[in-house]
N, C-alpha and C. Protein backbone atom coordinates (compact mmCIF):
# COMPACT_ATOMS: atom_id res chain seq x y z
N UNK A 1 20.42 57.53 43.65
CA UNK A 1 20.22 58.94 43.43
C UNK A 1 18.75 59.17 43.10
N UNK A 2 18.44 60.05 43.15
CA UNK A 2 16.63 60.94 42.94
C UNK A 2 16.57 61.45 42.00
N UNK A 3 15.26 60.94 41.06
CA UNK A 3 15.18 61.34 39.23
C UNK A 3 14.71 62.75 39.51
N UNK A 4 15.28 63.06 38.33
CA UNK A 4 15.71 64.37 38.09
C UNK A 4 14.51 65.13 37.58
N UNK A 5 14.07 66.41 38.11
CA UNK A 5 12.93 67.20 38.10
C UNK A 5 13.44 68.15 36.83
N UNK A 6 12.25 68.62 36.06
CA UNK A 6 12.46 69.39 35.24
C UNK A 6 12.51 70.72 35.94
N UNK A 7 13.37 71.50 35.66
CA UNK A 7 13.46 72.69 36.15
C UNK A 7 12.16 73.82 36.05
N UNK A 8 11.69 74.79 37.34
CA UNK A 8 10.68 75.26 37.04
C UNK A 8 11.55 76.92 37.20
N UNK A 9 10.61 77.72 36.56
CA UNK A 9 11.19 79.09 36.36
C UNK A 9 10.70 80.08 37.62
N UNK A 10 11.08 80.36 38.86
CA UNK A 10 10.49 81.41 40.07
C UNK A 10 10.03 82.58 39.41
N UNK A 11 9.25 82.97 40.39
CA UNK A 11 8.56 83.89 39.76
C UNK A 11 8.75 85.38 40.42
N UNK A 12 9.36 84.96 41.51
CA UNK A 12 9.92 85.85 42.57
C UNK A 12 11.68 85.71 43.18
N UNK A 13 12.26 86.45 44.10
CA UNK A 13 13.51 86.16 44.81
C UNK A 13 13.04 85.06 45.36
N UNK A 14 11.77 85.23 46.32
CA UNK A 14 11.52 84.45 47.18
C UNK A 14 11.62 82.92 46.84
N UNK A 15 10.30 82.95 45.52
CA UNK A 15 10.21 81.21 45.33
C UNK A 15 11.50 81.03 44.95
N UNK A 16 12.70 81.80 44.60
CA UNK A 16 13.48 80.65 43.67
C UNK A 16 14.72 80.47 45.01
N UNK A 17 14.58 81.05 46.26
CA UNK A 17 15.33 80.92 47.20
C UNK A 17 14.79 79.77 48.11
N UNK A 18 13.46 79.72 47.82
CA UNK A 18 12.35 78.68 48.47
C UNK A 18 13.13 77.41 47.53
N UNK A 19 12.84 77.13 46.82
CA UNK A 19 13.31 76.31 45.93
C UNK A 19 14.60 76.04 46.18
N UNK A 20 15.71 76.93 46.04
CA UNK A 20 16.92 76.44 46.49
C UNK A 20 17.04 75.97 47.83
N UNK A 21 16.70 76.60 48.79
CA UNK A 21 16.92 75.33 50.01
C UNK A 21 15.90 74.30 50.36
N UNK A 22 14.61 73.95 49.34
CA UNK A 22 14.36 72.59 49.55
C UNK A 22 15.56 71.42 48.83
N UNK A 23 16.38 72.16 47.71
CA UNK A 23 17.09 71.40 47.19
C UNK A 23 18.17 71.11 47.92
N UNK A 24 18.92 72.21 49.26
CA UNK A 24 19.71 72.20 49.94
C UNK A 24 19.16 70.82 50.97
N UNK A 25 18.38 70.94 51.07
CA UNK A 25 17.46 69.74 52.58
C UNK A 25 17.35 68.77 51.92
N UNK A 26 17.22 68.60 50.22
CA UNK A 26 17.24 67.57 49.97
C UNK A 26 18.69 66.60 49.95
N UNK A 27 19.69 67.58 49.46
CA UNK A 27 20.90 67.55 49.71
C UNK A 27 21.65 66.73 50.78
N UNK A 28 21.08 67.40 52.01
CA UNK A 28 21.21 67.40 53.77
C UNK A 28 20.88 65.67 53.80
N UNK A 29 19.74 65.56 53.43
CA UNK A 29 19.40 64.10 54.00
C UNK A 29 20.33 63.50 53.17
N UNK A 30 20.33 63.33 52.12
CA UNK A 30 21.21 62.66 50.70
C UNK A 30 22.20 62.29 51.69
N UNK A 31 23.08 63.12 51.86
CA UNK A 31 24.51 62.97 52.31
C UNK A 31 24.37 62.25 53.71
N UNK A 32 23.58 62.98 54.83
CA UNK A 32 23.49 62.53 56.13
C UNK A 32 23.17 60.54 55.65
N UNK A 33 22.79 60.52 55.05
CA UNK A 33 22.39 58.83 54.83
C UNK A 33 23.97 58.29 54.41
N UNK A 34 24.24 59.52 53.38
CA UNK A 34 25.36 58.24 53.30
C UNK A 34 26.89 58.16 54.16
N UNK A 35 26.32 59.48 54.87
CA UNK A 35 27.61 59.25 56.29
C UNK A 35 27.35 57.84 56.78
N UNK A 36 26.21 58.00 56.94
CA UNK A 36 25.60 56.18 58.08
C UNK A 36 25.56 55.32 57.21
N UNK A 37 25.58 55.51 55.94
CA UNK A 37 26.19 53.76 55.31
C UNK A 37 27.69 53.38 55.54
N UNK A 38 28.52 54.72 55.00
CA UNK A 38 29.52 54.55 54.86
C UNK A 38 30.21 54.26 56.35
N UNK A 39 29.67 54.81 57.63
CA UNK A 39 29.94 54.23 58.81
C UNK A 39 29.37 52.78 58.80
N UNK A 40 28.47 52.58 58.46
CA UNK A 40 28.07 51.27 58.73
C UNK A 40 29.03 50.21 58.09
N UNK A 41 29.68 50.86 56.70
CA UNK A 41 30.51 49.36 56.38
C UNK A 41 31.82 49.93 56.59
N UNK A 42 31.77 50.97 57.37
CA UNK A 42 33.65 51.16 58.05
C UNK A 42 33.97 51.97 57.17
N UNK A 43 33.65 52.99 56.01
CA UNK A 43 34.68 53.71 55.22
C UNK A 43 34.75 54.53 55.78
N UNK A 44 35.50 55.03 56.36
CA UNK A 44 36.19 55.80 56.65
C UNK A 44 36.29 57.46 56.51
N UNK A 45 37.12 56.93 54.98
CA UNK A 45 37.96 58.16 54.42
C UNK A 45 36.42 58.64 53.24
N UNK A 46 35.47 57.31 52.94
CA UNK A 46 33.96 58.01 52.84
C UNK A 46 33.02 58.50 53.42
N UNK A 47 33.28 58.20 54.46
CA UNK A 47 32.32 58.95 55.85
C UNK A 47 32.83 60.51 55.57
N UNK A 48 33.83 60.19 56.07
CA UNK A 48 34.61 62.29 56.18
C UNK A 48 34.19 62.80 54.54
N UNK A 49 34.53 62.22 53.79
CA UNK A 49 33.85 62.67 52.29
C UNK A 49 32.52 63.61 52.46
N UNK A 50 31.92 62.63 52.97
CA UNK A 50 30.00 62.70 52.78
C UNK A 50 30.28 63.82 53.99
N UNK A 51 30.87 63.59 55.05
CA UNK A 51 30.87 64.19 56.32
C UNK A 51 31.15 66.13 55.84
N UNK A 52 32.08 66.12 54.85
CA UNK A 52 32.21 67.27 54.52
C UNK A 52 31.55 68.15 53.67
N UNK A 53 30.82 67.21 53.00
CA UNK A 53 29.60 67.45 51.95
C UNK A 53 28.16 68.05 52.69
N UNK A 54 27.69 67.80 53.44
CA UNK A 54 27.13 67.72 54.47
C UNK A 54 27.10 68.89 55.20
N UNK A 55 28.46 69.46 55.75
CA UNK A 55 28.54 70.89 56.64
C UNK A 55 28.42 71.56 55.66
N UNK A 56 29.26 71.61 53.73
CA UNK A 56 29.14 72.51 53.04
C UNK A 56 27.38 72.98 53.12
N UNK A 57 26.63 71.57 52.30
CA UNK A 57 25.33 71.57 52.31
C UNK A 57 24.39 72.85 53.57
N UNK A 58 25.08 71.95 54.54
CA UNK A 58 24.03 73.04 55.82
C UNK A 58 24.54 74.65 55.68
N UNK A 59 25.53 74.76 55.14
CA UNK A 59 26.11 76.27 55.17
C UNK A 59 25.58 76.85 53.83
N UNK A 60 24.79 76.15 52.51
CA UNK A 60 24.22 77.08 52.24
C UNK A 60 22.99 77.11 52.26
N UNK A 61 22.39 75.93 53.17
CA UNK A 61 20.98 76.26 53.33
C UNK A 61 21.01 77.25 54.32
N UNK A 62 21.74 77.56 55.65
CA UNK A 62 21.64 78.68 56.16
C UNK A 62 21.91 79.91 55.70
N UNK A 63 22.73 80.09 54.68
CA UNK A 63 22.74 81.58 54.14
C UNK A 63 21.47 81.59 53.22
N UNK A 64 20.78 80.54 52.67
CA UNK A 64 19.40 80.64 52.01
C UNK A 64 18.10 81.12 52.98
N UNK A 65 18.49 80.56 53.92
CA UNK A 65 17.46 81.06 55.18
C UNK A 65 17.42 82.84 55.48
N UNK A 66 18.89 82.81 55.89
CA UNK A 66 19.25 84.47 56.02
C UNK A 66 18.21 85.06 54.97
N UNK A 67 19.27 84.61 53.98
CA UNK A 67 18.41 85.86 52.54
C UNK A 67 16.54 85.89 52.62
N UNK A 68 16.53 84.60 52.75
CA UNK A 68 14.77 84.94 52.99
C UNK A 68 14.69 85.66 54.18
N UNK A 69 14.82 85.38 55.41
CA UNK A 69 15.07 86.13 56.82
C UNK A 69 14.86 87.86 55.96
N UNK A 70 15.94 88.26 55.28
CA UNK A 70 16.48 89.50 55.02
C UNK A 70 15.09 90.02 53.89
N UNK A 71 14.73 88.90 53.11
CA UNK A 71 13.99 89.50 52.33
C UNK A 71 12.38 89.89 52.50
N UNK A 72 12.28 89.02 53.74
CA UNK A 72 10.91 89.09 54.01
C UNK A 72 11.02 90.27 54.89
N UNK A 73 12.03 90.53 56.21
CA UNK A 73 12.42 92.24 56.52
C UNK A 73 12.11 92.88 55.56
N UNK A 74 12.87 92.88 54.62
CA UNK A 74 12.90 94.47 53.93
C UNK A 74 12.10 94.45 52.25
N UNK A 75 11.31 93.37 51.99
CA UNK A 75 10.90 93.41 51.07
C UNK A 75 11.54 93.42 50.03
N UNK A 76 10.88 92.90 48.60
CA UNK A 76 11.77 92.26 47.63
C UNK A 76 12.72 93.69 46.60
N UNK A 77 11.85 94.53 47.04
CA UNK A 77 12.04 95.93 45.86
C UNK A 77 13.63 96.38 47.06
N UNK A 78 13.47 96.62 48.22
CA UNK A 78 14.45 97.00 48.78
C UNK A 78 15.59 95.91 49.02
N UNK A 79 15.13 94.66 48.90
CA UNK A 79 16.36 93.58 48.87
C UNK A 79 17.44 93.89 47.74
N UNK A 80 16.39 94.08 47.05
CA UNK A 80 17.00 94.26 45.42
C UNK A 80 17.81 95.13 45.15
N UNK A 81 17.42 96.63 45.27
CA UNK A 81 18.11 97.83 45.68
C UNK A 81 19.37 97.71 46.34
N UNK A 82 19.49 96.88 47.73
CA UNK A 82 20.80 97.10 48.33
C UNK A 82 21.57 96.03 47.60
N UNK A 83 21.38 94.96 47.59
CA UNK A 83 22.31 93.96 46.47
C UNK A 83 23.02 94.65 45.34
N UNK A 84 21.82 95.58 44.36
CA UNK A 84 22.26 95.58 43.24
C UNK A 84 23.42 97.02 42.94
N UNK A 85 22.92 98.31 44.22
CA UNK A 85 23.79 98.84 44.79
C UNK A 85 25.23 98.57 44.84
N UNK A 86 25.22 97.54 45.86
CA UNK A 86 26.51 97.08 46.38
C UNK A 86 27.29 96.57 45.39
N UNK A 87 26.52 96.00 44.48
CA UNK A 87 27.54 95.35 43.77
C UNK A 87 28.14 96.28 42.65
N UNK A 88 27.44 97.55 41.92
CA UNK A 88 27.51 98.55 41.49
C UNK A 88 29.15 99.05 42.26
N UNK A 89 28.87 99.52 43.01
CA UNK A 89 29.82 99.70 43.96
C UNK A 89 31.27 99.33 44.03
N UNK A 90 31.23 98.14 43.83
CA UNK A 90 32.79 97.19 43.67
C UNK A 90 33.33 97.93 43.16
């Protein structure tokens, strides 16, 4: 496993979404390695483990992408606005 970083505080949506999907990619490789060990010595039922860990992983680095996608569109004041809206809303 990879020693553990002290947590830093964002200063924006952006950096701390920046931040979350380098941790997602870091994630990505993590697991992708240990699909190919665990293929390499035959596990199996650990491969599909890691294997499922893995699609979760890529599914939220892509909704981390979106949100930046979305935030760099519409800027952080109007990102903010419709989120905090919506959730008002419920």
């Amino acid at each position: 496993m990879t020693e553990e970083k002290p947590a830093k505080r964002a200063k924006s949506l952006k950096q701390m979404f920046e931040a979350d999907l380098l941790e997602e990619r870091e994630a990505i490789r993590f697991y992708t390695q240990a699909v190919l060990d665990a293929t390499a010595e035959g596990d199996i039922g650990t491969r599909k483990l890691f294997e499922q860990i893995v699609l979760d992983e890529e599914g939220h680095a892509a909704w981390l992408e979106l949100q930046l996608e979305l935030l760099e569109r519409m800027g952080e004041q109007n990102f903010v606005a419709k989120y905090h809206s919506g959730a008002a809303a419920s």
